[in-house]
C-alpha atoms as a PDB file:
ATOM      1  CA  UNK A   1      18.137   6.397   7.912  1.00  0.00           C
ATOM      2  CA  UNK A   2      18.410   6.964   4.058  1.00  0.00           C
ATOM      3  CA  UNK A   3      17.396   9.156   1.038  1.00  0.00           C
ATOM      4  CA  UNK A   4      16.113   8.123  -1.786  1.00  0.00           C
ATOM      5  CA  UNK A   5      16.470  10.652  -5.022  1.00  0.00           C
ATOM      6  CA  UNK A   6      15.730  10.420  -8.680  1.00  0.00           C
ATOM      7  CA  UNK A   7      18.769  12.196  -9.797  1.00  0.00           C
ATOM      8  CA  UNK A   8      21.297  10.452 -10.969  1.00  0.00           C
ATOM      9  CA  UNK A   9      24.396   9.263  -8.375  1.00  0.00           C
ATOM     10  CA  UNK A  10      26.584  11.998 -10.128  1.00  0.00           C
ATOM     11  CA  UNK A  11      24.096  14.487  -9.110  1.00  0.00           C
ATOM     12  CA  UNK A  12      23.751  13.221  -5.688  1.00  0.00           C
ATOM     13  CA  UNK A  13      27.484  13.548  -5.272  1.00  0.00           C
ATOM     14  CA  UNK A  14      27.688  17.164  -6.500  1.00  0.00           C
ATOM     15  CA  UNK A  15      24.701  17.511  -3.605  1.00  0.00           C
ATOM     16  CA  UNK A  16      27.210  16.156  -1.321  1.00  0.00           C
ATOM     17  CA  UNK A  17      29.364  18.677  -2.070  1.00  0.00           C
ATOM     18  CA  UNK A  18      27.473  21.389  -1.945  1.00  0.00           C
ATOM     19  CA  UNK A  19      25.708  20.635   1.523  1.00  0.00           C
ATOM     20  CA  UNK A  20      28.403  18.951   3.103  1.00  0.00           C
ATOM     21  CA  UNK A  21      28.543  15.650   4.414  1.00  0.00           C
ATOM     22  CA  UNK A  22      24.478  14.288   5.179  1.00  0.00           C
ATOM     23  CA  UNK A  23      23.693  12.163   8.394  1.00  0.00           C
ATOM     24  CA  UNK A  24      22.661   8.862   6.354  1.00  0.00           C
ATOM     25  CA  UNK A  25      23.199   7.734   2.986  1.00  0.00           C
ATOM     26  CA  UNK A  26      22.117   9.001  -0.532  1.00  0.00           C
ATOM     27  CA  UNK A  27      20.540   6.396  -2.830  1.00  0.00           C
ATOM     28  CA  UNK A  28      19.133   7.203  -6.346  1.00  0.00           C
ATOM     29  CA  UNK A  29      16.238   5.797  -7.580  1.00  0.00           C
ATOM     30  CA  UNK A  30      16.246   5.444 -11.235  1.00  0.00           C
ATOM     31  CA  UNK A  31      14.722   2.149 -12.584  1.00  0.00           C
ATOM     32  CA  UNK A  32      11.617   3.746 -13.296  1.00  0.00           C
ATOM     33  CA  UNK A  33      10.966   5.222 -10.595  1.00  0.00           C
ATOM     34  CA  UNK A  34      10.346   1.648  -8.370  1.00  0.00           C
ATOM     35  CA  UNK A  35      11.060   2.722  -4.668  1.00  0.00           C
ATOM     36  CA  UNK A  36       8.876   5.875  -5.118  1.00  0.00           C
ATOM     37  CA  UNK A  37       6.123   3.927  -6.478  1.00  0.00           C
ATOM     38  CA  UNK A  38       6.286   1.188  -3.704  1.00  0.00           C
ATOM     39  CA  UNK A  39       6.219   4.212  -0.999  1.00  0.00           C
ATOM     40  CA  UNK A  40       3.561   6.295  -2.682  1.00  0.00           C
ATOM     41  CA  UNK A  41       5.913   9.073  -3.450  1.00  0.00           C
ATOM     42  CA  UNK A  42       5.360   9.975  -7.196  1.00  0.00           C
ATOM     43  CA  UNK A  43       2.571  11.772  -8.668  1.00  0.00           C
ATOM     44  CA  UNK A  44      -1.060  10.015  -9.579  1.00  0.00           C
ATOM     45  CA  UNK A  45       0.116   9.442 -13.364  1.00  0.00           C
ATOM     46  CA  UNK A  46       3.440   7.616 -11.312  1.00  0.00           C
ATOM     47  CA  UNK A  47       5.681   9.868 -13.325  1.00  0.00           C
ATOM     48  CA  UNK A  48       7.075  12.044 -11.107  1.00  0.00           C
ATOM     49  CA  UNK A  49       8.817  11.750  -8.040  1.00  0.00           C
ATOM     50  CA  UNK A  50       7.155  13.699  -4.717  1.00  0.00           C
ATOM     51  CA  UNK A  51       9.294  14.582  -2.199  1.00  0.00           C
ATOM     52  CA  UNK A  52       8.606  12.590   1.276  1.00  0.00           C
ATOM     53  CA  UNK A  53       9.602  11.724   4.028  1.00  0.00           C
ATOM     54  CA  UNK A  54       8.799   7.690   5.307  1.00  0.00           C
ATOM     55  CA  UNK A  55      10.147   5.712   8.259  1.00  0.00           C
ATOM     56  CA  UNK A  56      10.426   2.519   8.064  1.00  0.00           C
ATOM     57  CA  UNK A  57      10.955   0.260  11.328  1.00  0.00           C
ATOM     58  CA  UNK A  58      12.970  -3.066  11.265  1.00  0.00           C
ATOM     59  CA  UNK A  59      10.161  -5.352  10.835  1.00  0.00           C
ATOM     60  CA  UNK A  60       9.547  -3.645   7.203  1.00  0.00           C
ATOM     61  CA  UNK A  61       6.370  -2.211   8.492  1.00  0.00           C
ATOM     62  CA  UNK A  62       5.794   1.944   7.722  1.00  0.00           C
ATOM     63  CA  UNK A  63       5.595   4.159  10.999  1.00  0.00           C
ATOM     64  CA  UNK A  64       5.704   7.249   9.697  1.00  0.00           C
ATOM     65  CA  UNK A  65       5.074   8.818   6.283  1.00  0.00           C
ATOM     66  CA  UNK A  66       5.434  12.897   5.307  1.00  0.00           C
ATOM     67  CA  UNK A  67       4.392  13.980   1.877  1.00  0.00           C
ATOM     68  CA  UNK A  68       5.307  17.157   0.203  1.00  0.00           C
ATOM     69  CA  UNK A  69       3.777  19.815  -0.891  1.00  0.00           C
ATOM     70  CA  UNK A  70       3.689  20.374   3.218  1.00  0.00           C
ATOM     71  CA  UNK A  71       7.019  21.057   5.006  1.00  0.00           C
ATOM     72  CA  UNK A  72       9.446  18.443   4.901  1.00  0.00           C
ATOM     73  CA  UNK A  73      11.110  19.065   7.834  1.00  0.00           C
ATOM     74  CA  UNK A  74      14.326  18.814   9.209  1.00  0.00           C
ATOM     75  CA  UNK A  75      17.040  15.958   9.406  1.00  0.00           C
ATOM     76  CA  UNK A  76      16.531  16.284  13.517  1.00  0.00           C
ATOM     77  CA  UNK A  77      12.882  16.017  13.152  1.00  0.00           C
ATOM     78  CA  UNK A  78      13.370  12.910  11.167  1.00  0.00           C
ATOM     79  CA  UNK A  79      16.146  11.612  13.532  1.00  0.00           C
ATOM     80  CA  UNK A  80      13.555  12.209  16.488  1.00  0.00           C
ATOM     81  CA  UNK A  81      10.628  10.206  14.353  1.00  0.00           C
ATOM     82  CA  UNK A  82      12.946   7.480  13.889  1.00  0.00           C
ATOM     83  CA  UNK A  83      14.256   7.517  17.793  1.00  0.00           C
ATOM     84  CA  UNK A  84      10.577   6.462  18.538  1.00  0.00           C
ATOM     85  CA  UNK A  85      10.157   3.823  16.193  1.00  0.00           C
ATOM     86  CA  UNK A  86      12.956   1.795  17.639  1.00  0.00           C
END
């Protein structure tokens, strides 16, 4: 499990401190936005990042996929998504 931002890795870190240390990994994703795109997580102009939530099993293939404006969730909820995909 991993998150994917479009803040910069500076930012992320200050997150870090603020929260705490996070269950998985904190990427940024600021080449234009790429990993958004290829997940369907940015707006329909492909300017702006949406939050989401997507689970992604070993063989590359998508098994789950959460868009905001709903809920997000929690980390657990996540963590029991993922349980079932492996």
């Amino acid at each position: 499990m991993l998150a994917v931002t479009a803040t910069r890795p500076a930012e992320n870190r200050q997150a870090i401190e603020r929260l705490g240390t996070l269950p998985f990994p904190l990427l940024s994703d600021l080449n234009q936005l790429e990993v958004h795109r290829q997940y369907g997580a940015c707006d329909e102009q492909g300017t702006h990042p949406r939050e989401a939530v997507v689970i992604v099993d070993r063989a590359g293939l998508i098994r789950f996929v959460h868009y905001a404006p709903e809920t997000l969730g929690t980390s657990d909820q996540w963590a029991r998504e993922l349980a079932q995909v492996r």
